[in-house]
N, C-alpha and C. Protein backbone atom coordinates (compact mmCIF):
# COMPACT_ATOMS: atom_id res chain seq x y z
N UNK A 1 -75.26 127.96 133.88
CA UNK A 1 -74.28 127.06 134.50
C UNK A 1 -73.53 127.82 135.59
N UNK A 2 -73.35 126.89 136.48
CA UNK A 2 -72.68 127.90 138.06
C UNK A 2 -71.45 127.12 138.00
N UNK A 3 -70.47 128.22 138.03
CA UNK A 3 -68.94 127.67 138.02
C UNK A 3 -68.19 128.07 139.28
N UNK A 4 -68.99 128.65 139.89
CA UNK A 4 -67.98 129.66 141.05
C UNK A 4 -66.79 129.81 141.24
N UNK A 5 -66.57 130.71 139.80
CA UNK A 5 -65.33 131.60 139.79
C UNK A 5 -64.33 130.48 139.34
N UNK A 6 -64.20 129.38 139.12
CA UNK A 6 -63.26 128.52 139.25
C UNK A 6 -62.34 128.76 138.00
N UNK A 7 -62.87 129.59 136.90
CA UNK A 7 -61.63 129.65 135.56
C UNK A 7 -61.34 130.52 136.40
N UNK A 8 -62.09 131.82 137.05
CA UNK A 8 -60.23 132.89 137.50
C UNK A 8 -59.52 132.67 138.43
N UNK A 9 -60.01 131.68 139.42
CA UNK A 9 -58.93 130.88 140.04
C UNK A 9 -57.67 130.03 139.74
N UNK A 10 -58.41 129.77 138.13
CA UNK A 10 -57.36 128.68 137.21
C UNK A 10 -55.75 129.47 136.76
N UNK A 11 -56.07 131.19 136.49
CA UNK A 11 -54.91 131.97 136.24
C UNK A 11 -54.66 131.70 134.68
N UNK A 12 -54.28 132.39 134.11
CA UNK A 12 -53.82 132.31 132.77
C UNK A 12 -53.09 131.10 132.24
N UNK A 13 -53.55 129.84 132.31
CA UNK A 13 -52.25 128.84 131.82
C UNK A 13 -51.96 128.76 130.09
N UNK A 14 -51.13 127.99 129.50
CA UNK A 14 -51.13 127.90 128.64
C UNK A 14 -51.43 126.50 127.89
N UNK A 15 -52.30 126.06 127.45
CA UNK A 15 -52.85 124.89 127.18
C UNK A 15 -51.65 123.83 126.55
N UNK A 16 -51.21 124.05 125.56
CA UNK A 16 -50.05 123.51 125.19
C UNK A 16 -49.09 123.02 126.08
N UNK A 17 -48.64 123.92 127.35
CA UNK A 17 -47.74 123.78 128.57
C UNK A 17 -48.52 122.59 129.60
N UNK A 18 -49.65 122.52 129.54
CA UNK A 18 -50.22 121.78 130.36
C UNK A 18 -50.41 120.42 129.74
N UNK A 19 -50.29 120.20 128.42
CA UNK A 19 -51.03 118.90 127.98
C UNK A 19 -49.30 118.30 127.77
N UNK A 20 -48.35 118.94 127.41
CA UNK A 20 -46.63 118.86 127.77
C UNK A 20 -46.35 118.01 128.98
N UNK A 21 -46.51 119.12 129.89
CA UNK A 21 -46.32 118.56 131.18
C UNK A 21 -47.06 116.97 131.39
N UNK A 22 -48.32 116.94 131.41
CA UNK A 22 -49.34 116.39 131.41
C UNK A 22 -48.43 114.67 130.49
N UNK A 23 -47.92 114.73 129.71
CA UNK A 23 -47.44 114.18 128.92
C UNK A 23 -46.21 113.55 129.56
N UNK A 24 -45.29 114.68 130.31
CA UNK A 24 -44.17 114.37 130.45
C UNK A 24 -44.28 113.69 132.08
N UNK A 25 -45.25 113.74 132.61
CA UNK A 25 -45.77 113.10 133.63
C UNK A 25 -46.22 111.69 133.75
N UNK A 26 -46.80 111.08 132.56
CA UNK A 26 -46.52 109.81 132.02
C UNK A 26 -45.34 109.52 132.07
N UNK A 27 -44.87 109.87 131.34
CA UNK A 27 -43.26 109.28 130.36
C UNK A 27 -42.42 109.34 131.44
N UNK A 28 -42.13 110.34 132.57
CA UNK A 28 -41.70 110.23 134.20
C UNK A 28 -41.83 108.56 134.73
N UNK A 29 -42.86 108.23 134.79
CA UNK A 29 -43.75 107.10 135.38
C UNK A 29 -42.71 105.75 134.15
N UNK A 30 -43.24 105.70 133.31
CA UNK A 30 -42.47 105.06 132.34
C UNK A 30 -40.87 104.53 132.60
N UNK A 31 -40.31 106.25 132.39
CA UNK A 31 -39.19 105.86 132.64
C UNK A 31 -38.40 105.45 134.21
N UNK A 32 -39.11 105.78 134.92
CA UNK A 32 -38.63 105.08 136.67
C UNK A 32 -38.69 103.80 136.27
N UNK A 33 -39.94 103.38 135.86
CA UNK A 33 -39.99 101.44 135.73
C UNK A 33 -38.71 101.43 134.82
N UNK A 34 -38.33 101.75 134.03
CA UNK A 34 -37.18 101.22 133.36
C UNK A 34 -35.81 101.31 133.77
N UNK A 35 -35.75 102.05 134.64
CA UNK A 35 -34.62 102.52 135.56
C UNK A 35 -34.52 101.63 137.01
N UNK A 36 -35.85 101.25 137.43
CA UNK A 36 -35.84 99.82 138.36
C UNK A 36 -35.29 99.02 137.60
N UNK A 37 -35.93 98.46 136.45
CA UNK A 37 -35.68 97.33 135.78
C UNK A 37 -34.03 97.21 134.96
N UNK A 38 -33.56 98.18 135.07
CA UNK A 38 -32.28 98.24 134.29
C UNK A 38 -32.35 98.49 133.01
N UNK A 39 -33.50 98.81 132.17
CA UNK A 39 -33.63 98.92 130.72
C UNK A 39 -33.24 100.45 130.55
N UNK A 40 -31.99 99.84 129.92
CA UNK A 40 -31.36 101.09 129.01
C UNK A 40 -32.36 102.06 128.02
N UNK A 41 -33.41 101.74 127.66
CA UNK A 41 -34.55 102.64 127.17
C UNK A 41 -34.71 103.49 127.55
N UNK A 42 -34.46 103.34 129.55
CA UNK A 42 -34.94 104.84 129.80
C UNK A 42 -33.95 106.03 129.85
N UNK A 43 -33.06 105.71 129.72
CA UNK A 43 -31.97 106.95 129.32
C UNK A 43 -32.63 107.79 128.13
N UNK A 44 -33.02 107.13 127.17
CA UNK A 44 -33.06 107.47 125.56
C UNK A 44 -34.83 108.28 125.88
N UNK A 45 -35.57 107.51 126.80
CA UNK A 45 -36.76 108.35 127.22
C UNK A 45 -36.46 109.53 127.79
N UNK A 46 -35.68 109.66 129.34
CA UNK A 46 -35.37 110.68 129.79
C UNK A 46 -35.21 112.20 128.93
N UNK A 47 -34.02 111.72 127.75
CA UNK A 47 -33.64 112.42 127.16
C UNK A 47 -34.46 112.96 125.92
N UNK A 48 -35.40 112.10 125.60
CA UNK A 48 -36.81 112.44 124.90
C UNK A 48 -37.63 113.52 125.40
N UNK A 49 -37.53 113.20 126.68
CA UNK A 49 -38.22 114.45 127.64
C UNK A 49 -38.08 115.66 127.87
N UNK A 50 -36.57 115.36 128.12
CA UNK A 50 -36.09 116.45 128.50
C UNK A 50 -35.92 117.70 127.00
N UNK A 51 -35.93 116.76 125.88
CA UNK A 51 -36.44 117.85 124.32
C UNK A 51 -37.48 118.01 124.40
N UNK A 52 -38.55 117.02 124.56
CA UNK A 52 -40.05 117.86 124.52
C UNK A 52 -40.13 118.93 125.62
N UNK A 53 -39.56 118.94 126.77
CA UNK A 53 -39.67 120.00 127.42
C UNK A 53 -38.95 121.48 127.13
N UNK A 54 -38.10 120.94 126.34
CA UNK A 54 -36.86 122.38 125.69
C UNK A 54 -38.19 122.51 124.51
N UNK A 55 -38.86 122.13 124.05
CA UNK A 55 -39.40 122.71 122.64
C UNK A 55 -40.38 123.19 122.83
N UNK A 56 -41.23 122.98 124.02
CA UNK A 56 -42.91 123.19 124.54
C UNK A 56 -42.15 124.69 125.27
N UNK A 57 -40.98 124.80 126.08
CA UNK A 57 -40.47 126.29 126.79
C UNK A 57 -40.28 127.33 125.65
N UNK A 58 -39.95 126.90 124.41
CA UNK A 58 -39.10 127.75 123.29
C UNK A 58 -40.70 128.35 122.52
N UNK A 59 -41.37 127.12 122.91
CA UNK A 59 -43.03 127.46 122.31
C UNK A 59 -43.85 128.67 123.40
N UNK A 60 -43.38 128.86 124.66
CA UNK A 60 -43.84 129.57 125.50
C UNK A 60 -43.62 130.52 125.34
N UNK A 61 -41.69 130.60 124.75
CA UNK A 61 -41.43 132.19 125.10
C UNK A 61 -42.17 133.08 123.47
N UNK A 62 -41.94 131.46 122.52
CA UNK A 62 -42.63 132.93 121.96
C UNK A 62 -44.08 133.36 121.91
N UNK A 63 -45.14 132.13 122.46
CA UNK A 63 -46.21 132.87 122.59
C UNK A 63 -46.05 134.22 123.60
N UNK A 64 -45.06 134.35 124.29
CA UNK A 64 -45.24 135.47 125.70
C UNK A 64 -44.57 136.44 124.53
N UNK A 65 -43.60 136.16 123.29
CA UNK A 65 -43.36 137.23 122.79
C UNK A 65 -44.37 137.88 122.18
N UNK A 66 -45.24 136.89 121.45
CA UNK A 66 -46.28 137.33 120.27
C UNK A 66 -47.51 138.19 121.46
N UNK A 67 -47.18 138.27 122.78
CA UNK A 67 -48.41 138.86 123.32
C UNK A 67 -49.35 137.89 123.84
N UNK A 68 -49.03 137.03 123.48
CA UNK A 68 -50.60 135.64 124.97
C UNK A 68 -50.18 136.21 126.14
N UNK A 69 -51.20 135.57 126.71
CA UNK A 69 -51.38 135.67 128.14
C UNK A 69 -50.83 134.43 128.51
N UNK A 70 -50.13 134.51 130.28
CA UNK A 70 -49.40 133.02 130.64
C UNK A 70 -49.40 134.09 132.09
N UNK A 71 -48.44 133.32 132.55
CA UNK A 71 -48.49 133.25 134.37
C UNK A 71 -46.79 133.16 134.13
N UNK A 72 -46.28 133.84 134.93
CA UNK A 72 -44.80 134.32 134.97
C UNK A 72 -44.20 132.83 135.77
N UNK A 73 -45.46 132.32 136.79
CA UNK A 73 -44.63 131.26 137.29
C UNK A 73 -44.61 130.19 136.40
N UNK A 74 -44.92 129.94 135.57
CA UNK A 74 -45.27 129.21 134.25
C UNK A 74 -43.75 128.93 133.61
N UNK A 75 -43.24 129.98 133.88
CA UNK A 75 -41.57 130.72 133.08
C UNK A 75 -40.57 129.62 133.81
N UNK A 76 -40.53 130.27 135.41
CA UNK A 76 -39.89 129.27 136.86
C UNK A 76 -40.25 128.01 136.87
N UNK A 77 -41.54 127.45 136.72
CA UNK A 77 -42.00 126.24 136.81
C UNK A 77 -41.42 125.26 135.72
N UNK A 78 -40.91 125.92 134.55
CA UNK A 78 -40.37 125.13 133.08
C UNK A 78 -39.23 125.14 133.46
N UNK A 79 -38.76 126.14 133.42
CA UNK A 79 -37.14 126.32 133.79
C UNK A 79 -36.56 125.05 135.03
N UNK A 80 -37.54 124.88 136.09
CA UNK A 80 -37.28 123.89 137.23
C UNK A 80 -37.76 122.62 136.31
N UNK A 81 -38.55 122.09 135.85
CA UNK A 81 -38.56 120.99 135.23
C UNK A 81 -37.69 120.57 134.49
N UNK A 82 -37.24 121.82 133.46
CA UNK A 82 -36.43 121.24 132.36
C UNK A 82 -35.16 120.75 133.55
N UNK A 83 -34.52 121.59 134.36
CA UNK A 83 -33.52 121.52 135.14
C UNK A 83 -33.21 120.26 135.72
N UNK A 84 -34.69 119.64 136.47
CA UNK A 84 -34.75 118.58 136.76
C UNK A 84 -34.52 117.45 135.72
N UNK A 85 -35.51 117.73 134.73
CA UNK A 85 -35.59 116.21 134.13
C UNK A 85 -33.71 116.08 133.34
N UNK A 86 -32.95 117.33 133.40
CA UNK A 86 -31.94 117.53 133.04
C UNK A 86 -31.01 116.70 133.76
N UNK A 87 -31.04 116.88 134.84
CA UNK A 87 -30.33 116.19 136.24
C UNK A 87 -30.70 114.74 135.80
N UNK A 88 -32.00 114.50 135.83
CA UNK A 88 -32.46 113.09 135.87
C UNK A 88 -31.35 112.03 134.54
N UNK A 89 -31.50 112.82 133.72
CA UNK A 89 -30.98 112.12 131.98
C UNK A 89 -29.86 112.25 132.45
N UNK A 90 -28.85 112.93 133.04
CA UNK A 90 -27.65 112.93 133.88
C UNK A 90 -27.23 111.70 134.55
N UNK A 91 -28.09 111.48 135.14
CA UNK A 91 -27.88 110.49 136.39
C UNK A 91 -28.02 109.21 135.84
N UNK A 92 -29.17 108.92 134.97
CA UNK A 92 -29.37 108.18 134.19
C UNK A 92 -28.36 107.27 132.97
N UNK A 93 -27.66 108.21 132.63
CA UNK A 93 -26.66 108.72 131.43
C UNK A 93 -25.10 107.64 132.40
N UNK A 94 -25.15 108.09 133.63
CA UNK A 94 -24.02 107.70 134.69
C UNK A 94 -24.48 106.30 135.42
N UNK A 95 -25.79 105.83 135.33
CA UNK A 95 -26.21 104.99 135.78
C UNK A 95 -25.67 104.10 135.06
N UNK A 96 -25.92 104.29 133.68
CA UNK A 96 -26.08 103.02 132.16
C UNK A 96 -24.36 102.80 131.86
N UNK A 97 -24.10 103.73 131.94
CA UNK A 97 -22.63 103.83 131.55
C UNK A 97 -21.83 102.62 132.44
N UNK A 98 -22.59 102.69 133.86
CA UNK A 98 -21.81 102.03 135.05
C UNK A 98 -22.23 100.43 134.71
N UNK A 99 -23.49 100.29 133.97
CA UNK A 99 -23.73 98.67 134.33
C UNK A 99 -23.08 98.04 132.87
């Protein structure tokens, strides 16, 4: 089978982090429609998210403690998501409150 090189182009990810994300990339999508629509659901999603993303990072650091392999931007890239989807449940949180 000819792959040309394409897993070491891929970099060390962490499978778990990707099927997360992967996840929380849906539920993104989800919760905008509910945030057009005015459904208070998506606050309670946002904030769903924004834990699966605190629990999948807490799962990272300690595989990076136990010794896996990962990609340092992996570290920055969580940290900016959680941050974001943090902001988002924020805004969200100030949205619902207002209607």
């Amino acid at each position: 089978m000819i792959c040309f090189g394409i897993r070491e182009k891929e970099g060390n990810y962490v499978l778990f982090i990707v099927v997360a994300n992967f996840v929380a990339g849906l539920l993104y999508l989800l919760s905008a429609y509910g945030m057009f629509t005015t459904k208070p659901w998506a606050f309670q999603l946002l904030l769903a998210i924004t834990g699966m993303l605190i629990l999948a990072f807490i799962g990272l650091l300690i595989h990076a403690y136990l010794g896996g392999i990962y990609e340092t931007q992996t570290l920055k890239a969580m940290m900016f998501r959680i941050g974001l989807t943090a902001l988002m449940t924020g805004i969200a949180s100030i949205y619902f409150k207002n209607k």
